[in-house]
N, C-alpha and C. Protein backbone atom coordinates (compact mmCIF):
# COMPACT_ATOMS: atom_id res chain seq x y z
N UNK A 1 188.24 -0.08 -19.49
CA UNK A 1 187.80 -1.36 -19.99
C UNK A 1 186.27 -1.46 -19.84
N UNK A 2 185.56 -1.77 -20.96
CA UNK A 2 184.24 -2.01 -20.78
C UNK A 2 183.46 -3.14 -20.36
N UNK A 3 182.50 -3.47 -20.71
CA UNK A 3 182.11 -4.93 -20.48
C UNK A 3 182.15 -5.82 -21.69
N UNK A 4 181.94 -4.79 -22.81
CA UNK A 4 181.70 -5.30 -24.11
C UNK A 4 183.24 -5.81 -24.53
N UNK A 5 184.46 -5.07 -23.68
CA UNK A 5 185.82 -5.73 -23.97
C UNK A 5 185.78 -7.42 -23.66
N UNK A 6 185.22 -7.44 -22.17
CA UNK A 6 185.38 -8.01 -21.25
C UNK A 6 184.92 -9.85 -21.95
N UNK A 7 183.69 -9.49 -23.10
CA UNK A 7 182.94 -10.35 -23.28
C UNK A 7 183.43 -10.98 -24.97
N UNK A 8 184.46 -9.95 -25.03
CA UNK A 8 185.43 -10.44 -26.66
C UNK A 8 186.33 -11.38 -26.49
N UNK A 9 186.68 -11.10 -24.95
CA UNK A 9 187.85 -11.84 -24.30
C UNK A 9 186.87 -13.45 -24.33
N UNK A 10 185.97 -13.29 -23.09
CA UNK A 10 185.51 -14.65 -23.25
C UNK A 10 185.33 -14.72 -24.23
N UNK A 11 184.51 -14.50 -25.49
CA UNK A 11 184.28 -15.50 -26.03
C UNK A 11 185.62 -16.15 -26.98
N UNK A 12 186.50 -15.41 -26.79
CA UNK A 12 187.99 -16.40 -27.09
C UNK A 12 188.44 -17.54 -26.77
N UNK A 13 187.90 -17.26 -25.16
CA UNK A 13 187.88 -18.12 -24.59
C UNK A 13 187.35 -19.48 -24.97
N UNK A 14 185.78 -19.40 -25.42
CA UNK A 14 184.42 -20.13 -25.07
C UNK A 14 183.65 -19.62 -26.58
N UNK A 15 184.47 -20.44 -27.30
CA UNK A 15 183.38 -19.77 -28.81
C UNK A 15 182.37 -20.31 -29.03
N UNK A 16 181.92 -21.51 -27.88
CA UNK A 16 180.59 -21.94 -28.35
C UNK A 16 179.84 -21.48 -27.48
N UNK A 17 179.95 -20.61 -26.99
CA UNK A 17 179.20 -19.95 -25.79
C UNK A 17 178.13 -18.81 -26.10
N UNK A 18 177.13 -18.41 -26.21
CA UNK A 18 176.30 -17.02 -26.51
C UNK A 18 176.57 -15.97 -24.86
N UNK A 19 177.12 -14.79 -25.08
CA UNK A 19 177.29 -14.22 -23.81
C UNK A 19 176.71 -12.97 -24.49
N UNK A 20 175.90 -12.71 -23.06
CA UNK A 20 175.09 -11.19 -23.53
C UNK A 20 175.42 -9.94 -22.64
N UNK A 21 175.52 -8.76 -22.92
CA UNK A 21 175.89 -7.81 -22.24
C UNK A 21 174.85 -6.96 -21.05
N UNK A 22 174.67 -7.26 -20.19
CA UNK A 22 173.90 -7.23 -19.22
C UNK A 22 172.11 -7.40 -19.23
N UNK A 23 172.15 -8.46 -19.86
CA UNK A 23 170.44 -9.26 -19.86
C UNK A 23 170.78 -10.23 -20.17
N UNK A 24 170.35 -11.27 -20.73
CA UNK A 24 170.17 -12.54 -20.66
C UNK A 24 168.73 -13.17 -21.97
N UNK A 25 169.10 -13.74 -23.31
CA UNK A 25 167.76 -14.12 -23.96
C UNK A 25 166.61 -15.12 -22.68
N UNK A 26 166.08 -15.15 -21.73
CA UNK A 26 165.48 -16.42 -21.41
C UNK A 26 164.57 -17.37 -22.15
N UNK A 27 164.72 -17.30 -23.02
CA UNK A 27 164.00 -18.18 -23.97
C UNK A 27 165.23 -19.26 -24.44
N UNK A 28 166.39 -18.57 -24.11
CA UNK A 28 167.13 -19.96 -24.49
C UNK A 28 167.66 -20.50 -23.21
N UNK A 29 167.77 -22.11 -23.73
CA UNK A 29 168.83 -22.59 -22.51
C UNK A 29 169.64 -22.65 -22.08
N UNK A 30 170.71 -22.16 -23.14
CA UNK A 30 172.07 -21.87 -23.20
C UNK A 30 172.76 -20.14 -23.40
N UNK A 31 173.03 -19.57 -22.28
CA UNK A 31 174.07 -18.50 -22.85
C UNK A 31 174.03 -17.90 -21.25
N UNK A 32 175.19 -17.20 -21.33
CA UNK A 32 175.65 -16.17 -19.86
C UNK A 32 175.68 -15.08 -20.43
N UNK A 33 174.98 -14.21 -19.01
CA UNK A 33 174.88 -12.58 -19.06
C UNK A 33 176.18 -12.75 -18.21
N UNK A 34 176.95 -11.43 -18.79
CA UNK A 34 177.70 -10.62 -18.13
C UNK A 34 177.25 -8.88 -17.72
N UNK A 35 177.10 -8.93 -16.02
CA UNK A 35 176.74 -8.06 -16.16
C UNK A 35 177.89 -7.18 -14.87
N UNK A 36 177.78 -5.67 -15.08
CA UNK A 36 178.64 -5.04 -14.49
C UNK A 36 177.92 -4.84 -13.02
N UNK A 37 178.40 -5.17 -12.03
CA UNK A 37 178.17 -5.65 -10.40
C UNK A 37 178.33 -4.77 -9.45
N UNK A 38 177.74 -4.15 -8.74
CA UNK A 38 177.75 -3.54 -7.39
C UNK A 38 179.22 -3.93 -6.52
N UNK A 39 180.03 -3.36 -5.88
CA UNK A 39 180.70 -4.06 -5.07
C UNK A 39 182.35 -2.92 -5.46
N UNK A 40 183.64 -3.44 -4.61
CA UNK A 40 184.59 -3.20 -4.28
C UNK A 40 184.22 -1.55 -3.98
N UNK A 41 185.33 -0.82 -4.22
CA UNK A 41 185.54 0.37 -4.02
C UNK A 41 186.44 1.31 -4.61
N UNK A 42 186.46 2.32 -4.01
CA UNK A 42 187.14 3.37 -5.59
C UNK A 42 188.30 3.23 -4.41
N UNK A 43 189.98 3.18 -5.20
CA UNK A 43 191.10 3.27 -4.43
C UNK A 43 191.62 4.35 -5.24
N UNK A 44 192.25 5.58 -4.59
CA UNK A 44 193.29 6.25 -4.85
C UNK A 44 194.06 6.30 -3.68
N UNK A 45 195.32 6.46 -4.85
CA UNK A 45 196.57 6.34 -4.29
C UNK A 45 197.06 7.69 -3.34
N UNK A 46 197.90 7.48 -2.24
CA UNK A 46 198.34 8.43 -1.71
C UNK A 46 199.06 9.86 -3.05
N UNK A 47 198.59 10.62 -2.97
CA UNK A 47 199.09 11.79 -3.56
C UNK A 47 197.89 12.17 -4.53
N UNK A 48 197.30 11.10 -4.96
CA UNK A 48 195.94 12.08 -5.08
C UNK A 48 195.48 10.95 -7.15
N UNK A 49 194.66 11.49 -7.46
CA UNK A 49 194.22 10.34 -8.55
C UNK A 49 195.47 10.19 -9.95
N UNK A 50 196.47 11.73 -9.84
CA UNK A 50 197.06 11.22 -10.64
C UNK A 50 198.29 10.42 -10.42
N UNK A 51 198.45 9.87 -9.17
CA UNK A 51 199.16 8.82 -8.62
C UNK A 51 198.73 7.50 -8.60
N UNK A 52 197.48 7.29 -9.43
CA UNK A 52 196.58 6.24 -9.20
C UNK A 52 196.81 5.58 -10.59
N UNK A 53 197.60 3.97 -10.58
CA UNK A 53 197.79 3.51 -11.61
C UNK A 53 197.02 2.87 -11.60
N UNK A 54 196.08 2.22 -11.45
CA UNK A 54 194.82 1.07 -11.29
C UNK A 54 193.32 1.35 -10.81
N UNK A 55 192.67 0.92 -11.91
CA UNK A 55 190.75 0.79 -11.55
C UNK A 55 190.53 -0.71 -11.17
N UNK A 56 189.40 -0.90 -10.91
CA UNK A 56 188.27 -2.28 -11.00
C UNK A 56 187.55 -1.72 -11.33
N UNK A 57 187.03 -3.50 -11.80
CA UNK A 57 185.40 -3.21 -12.45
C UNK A 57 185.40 -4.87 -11.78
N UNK A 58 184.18 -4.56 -10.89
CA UNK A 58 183.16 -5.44 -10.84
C UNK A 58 182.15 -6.66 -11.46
N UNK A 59 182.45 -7.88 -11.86
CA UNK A 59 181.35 -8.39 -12.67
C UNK A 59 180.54 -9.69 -12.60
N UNK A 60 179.47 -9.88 -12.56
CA UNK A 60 179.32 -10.79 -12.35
C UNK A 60 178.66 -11.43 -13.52
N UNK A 61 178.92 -12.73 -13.61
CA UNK A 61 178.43 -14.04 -14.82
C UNK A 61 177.46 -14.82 -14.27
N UNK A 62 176.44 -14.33 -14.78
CA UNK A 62 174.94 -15.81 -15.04
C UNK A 62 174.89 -16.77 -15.64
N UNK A 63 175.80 -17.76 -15.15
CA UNK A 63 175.92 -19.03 -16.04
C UNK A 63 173.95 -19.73 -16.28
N UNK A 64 173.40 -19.47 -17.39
CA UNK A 64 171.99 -19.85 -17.21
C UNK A 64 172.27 -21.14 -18.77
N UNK A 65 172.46 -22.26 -18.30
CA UNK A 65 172.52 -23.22 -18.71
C UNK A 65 171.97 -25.01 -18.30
N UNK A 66 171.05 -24.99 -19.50
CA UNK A 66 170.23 -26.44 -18.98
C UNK A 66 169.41 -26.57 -18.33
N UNK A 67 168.49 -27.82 -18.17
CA UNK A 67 167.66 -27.80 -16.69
C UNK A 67 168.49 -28.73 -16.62
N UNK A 68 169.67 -29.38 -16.65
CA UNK A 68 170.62 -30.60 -15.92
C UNK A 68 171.40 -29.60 -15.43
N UNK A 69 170.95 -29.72 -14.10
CA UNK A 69 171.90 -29.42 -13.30
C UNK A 69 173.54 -29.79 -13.08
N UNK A 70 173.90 -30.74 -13.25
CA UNK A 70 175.22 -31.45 -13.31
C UNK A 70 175.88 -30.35 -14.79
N UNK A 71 175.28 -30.03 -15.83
CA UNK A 71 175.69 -29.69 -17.18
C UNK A 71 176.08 -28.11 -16.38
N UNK A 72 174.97 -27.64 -15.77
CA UNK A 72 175.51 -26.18 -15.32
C UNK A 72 176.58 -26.66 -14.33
N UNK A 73 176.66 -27.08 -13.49
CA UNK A 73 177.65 -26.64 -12.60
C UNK A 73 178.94 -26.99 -13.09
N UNK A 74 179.44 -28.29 -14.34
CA UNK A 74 180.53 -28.42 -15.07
C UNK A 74 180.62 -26.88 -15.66
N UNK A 75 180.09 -26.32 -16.64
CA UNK A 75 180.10 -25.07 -17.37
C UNK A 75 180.63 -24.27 -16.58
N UNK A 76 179.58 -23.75 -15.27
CA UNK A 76 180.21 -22.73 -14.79
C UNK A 76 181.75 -22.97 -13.63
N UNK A 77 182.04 -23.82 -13.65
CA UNK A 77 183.02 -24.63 -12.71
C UNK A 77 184.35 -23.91 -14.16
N UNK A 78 184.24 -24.87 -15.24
CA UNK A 78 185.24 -24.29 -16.59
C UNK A 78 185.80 -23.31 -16.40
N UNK A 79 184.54 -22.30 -16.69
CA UNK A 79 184.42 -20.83 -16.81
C UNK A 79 185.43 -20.44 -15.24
N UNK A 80 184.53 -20.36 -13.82
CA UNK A 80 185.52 -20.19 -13.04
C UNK A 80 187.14 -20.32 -12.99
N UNK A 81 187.02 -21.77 -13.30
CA UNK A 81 189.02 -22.20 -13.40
C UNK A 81 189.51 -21.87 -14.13
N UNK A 82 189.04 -21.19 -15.81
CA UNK A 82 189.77 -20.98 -16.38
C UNK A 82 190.14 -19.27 -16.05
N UNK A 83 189.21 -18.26 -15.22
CA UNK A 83 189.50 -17.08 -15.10
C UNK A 83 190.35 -16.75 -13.96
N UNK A 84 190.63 -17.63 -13.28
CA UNK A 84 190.89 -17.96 -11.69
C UNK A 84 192.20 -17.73 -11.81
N UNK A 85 192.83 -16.53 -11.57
CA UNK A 85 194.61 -16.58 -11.44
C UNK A 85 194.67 -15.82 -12.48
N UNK A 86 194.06 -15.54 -13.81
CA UNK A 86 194.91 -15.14 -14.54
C UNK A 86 195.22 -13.36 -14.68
N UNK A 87 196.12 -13.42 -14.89
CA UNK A 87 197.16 -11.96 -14.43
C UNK A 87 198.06 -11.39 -15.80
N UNK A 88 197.95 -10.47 -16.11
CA UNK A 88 198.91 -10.00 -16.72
C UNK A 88 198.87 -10.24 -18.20
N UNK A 89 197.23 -10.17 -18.60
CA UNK A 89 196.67 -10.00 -20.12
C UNK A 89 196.01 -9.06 -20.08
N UNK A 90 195.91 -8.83 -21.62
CA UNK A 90 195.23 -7.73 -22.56
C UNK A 90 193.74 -7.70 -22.56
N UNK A 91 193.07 -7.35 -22.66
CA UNK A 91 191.54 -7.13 -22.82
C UNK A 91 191.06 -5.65 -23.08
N UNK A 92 190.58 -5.13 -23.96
CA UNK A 92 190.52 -4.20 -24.77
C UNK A 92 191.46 -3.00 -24.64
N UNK A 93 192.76 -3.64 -25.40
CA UNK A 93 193.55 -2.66 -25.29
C UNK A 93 194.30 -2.42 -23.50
N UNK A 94 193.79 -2.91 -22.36
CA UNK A 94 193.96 -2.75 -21.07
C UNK A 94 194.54 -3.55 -20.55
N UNK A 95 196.04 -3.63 -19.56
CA UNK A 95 196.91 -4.63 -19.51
C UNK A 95 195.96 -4.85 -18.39
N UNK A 96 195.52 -6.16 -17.65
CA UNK A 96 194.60 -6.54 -16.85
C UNK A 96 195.78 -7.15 -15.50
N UNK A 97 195.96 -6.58 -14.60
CA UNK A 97 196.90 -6.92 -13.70
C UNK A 97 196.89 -8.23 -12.80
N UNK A 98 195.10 -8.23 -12.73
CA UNK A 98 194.82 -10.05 -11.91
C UNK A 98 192.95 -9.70 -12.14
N UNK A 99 192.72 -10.73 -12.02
CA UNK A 99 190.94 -11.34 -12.11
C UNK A 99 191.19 -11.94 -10.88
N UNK A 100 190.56 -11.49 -9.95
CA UNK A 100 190.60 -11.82 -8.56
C UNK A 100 188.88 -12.16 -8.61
N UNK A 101 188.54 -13.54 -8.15
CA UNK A 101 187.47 -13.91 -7.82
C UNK A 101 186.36 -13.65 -6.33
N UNK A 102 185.51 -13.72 -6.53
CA UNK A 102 184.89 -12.69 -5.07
C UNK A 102 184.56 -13.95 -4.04
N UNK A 103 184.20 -15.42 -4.58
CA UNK A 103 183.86 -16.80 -3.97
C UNK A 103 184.95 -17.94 -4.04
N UNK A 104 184.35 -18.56 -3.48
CA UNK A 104 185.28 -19.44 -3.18
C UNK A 104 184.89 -20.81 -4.67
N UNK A 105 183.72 -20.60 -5.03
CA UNK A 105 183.08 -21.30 -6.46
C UNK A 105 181.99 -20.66 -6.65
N UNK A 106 181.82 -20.85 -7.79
CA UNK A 106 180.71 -20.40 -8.70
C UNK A 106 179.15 -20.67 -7.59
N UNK A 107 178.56 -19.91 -7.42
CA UNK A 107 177.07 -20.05 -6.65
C UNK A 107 176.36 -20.64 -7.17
N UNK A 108 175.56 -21.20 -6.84
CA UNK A 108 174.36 -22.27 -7.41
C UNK A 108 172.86 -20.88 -6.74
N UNK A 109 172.41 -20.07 -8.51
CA UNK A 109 171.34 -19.68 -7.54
C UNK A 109 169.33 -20.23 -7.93
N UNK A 110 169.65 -21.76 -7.83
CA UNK A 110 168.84 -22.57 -8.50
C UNK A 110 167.94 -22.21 -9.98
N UNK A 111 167.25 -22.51 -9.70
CA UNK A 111 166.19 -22.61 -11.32
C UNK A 111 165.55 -21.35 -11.74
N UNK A 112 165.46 -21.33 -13.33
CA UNK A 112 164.27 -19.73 -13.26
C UNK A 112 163.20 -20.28 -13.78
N UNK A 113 162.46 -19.06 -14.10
CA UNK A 113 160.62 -19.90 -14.09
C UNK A 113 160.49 -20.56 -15.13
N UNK A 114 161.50 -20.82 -15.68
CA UNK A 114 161.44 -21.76 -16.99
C UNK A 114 162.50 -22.90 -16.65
N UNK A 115 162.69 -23.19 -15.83
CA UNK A 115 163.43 -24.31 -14.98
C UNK A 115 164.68 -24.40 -15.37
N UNK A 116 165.38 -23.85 -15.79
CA UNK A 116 166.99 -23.18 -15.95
C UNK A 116 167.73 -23.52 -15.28
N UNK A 117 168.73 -24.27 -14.85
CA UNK A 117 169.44 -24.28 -13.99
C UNK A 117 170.68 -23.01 -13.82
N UNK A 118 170.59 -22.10 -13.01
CA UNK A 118 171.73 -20.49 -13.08
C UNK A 118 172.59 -21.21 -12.14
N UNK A 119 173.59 -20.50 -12.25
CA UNK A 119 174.69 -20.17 -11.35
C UNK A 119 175.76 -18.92 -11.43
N UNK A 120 175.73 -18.34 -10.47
CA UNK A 120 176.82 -16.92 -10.69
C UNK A 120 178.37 -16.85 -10.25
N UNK A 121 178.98 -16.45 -11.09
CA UNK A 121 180.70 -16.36 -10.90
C UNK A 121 180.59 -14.78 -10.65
N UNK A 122 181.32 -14.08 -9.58
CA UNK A 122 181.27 -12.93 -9.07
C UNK A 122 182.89 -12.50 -9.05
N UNK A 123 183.56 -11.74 -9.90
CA UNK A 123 184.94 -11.48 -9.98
C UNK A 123 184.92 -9.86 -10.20
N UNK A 124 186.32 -9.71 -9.52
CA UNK A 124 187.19 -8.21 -9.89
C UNK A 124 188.09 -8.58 -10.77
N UNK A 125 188.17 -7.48 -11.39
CA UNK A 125 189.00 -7.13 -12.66
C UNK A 125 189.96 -5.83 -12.25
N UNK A 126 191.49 -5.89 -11.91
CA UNK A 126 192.36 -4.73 -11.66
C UNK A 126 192.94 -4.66 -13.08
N UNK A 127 193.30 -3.34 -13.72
CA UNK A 127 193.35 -2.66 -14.20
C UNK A 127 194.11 -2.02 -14.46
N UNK A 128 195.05 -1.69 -15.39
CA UNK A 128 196.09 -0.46 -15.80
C UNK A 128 194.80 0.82 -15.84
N UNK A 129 195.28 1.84 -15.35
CA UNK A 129 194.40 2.86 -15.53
C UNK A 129 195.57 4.00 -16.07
N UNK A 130 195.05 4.50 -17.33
CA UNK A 130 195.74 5.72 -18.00
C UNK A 130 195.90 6.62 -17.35
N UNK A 131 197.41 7.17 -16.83
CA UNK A 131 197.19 8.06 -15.71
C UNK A 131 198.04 9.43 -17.06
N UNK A 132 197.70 10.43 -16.62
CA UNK A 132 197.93 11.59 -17.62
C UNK A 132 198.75 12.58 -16.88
């Protein structure tokens, strides 16, 4: 699963949304980077990788919306609840087993130099992994 899957899905989700694949326009006020995130770890299964039915991928969302603060934290609050739990869908072609979130809510990581109000949603993505 790529990121570029990842970001077909949202915008199914969220069609009025501009989401960019790891950058961000800052010239606008409105749109989230999705970008692919540092973090979890590689699991294989006892017996070795071709016993290994499942990957992650790491990701995190730059909700960079508004200088009203109240407008970002509704947005990225949405975005959170609506990814929060869900288990056992498709996303490019890849049965997605759970979207396990990394916080407890979306981070507030205040303003950018163009007075932006950001906030980041930090989630795992488990994975059917094609085992051969």
């Amino acid at each position: 699963m790529l990121i570029d899957n990842f970001i077909e899905y949202l915008e199914t989700l969220f069609p009025d949304i501009d989401f960019y694949n790891g950058s961000i326009d800052r010239n606008l006020q409105q749109c989230v980077g999705v970008y692919l995130a540092q973090g979890g770890s590689s699991q294989i299964a006892l017996g070795g990788l071709d016993n290994t039915s499942f990957n992650s991928k790491t990701i995190s969302l730059l909700i960079h919306w508004t200088e009203n603060a109240n407008s970002c934290e509704v947005l990225a609050t949405s975005i959170y609840n609506t990814l929060q739990g869900k288990s056992n869908i498709y996303i490019g072609g890849k049965r997605i087993a759970a979207i396990n979130m990394l916080d407890a809510g979306p981070i507030n990581i205040n303003r950018d130099s163009n007075n932006i109000c950001e906030m980041v949603i930090r989630i795992s993505i488990i994975y059917d992994r094609e085992v051969i």
